[in-house]
C-alpha atoms as a PDB file:
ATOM      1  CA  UNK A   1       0.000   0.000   0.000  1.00  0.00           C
ATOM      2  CA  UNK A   2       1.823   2.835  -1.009  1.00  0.00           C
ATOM      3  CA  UNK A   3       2.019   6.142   0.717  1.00  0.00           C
ATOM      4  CA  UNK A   4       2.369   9.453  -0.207  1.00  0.00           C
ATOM      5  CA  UNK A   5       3.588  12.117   2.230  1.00  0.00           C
ATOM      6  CA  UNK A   6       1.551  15.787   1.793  1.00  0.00           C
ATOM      7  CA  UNK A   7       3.285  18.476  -0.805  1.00  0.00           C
ATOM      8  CA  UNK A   8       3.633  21.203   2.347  1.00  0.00           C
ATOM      9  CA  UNK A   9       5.216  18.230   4.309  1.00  0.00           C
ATOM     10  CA  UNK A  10       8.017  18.420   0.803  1.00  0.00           C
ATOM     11  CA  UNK A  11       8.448  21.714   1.142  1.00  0.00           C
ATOM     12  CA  UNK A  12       9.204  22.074   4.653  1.00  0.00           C
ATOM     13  CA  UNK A  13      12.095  19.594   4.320  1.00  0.00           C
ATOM     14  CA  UNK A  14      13.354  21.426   0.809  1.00  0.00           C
ATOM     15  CA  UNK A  15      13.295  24.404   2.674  1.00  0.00           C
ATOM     16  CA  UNK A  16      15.295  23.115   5.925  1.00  0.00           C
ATOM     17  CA  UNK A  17      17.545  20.231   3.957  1.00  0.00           C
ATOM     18  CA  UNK A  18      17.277  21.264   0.538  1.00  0.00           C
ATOM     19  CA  UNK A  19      16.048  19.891  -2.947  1.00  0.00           C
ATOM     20  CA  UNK A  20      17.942  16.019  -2.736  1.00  0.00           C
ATOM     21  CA  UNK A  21      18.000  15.974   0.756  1.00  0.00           C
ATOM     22  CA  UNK A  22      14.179  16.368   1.223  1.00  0.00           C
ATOM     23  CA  UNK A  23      13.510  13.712  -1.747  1.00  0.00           C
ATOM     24  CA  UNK A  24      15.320  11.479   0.035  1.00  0.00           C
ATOM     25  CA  UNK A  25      13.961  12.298   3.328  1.00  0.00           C
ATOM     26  CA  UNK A  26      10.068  12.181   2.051  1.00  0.00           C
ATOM     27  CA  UNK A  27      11.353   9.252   0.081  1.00  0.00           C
ATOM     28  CA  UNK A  28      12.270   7.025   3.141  1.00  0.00           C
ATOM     29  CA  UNK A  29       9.448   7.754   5.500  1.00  0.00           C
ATOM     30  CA  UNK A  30       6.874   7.278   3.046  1.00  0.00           C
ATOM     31  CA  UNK A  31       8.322   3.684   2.311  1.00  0.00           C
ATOM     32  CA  UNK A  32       8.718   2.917   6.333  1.00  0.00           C
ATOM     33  CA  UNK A  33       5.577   4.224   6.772  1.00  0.00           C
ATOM     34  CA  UNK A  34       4.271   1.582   3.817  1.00  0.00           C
ATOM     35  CA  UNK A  35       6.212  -1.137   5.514  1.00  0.00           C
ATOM     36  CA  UNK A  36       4.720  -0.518   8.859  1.00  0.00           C
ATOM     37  CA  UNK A  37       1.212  -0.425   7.584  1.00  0.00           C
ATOM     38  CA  UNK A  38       1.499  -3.609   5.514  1.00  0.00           C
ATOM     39  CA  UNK A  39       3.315  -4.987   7.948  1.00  0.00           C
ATOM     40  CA  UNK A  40       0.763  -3.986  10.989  1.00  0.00           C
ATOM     41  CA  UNK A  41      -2.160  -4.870   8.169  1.00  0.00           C
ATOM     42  CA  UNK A  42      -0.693  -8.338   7.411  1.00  0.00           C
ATOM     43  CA  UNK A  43      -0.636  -9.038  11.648  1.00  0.00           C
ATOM     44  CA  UNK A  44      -4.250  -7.965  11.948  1.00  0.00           C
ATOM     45  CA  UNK A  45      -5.242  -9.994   9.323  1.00  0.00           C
ATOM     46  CA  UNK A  46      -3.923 -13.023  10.635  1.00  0.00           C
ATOM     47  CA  UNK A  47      -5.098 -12.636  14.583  1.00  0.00           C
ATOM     48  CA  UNK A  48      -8.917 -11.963  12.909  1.00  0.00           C
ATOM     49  CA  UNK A  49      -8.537 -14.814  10.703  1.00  0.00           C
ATOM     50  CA  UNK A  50      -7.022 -16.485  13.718  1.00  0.00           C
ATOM     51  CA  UNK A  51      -9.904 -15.401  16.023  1.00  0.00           C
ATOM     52  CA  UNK A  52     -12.625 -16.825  13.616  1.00  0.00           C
ATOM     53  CA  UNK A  53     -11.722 -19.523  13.426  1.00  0.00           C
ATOM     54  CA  UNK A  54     -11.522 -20.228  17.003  1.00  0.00           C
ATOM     55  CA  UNK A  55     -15.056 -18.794  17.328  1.00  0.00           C
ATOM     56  CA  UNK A  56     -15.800 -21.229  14.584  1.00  0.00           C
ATOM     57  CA  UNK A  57     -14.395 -24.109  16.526  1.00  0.00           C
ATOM     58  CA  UNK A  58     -16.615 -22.973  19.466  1.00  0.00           C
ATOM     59  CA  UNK A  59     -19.768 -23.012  17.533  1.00  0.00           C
ATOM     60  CA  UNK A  60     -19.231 -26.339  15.828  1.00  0.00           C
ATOM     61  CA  UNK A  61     -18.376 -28.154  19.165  1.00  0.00           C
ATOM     62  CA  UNK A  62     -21.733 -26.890  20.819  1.00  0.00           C
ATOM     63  CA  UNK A  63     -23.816 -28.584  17.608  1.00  0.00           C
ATOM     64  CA  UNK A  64     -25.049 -31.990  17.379  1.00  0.00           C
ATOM     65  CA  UNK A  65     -23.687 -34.034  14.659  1.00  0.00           C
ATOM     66  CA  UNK A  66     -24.971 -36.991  12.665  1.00  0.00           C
ATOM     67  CA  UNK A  67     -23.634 -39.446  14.959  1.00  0.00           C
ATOM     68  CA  UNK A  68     -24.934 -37.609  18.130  1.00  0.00           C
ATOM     69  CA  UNK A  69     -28.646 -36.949  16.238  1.00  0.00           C
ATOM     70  CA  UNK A  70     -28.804 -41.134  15.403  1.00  0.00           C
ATOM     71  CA  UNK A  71     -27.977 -42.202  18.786  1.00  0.00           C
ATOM     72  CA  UNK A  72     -30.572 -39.414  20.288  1.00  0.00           C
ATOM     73  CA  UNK A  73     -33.199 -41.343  17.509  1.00  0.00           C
ATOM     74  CA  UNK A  74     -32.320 -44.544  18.908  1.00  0.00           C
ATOM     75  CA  UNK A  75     -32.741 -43.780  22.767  1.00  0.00           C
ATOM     76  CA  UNK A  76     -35.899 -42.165  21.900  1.00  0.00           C
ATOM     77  CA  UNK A  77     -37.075 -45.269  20.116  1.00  0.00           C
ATOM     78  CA  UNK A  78     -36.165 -47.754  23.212  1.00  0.00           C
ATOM     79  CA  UNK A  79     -37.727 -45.183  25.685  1.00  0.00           C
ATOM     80  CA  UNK A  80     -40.964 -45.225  23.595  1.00  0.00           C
ATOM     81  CA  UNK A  81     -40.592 -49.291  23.533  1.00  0.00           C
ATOM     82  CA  UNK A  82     -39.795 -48.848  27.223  1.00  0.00           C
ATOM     83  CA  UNK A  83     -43.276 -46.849  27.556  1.00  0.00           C
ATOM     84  CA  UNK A  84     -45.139 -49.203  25.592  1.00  0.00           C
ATOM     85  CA  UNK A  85     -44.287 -52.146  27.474  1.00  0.00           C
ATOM     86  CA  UNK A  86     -44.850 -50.373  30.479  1.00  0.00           C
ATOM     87  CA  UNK A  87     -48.256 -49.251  29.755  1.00  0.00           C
ATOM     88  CA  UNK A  88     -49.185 -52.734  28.868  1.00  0.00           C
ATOM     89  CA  UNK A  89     -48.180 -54.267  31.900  1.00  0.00           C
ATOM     90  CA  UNK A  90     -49.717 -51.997  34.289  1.00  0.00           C
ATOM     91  CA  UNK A  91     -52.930 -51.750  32.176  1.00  0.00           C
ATOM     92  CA  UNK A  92     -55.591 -54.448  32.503  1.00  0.00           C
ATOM     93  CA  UNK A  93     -57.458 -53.262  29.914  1.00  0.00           C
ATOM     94  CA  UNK A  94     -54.652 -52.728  27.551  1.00  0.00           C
ATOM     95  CA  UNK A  95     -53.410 -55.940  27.808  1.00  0.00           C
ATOM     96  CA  UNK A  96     -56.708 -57.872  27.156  1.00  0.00           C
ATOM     97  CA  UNK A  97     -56.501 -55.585  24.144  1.00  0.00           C
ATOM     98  CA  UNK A  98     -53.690 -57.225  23.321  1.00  0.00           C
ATOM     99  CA  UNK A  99     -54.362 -60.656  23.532  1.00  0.00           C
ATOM    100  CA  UNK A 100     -57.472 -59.576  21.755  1.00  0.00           C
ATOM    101  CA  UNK A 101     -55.436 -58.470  18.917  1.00  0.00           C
ATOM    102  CA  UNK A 102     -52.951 -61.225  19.144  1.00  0.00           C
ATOM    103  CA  UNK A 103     -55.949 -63.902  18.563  1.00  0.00           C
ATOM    104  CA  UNK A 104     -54.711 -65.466  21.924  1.00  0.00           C
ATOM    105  CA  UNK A 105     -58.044 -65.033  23.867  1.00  0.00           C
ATOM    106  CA  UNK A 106     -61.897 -65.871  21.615  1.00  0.00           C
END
């Protein structure tokens, strides 16, 4: 990113160091001052890019995955089987129902 020094900041330094002088003089800060902002630019750049994709990290830990969403479907299904059972068992009526529906009882 190149810089360029203002003409009145030229002319002080002709005036003080004269014509060479000052081109050499405007010359070299406005390539340090180039340097440092690339430089400083390139830095920042990296810690944001750096930062994101911690943040990134963070996010993606806290989400369920594929694995984690199948094993969630198959605890729900053996709770519901669980239920089902459960109800049965403790239900007179539903289990005559189900001997009913089973053929086992006329």
């Amino acid at each position: 990113m190149a810089v360029t020094l203002p003409l009145e900041v030229y002319e002080s330094f002709e005036k003080n160091l004269g014509r060479e002088d000052a081109k050499r003089v405007v010359k070299t800060i406005e390539t340090t001052i180039s340097d440092v902002t690339e430089y400083k630019w390139k830095t920042s750049k990296e810690e944001l890019l750096s930062e994101i994709r911690k943040e990134f990290a963070e996010i993606k830990n806290e989400y369920a995955t594929k694995a984690d969403l199948s094993l969630l479907e198959a605890k729900i299904r053996l709770y519901f089987l669980v239920l089902i059972f459960v109800i049965i068992l403790t239900n007179s009526k539903a289990l005559d129902l189900l001997y009913k529906l089973l053929g086992l009882v006329k």
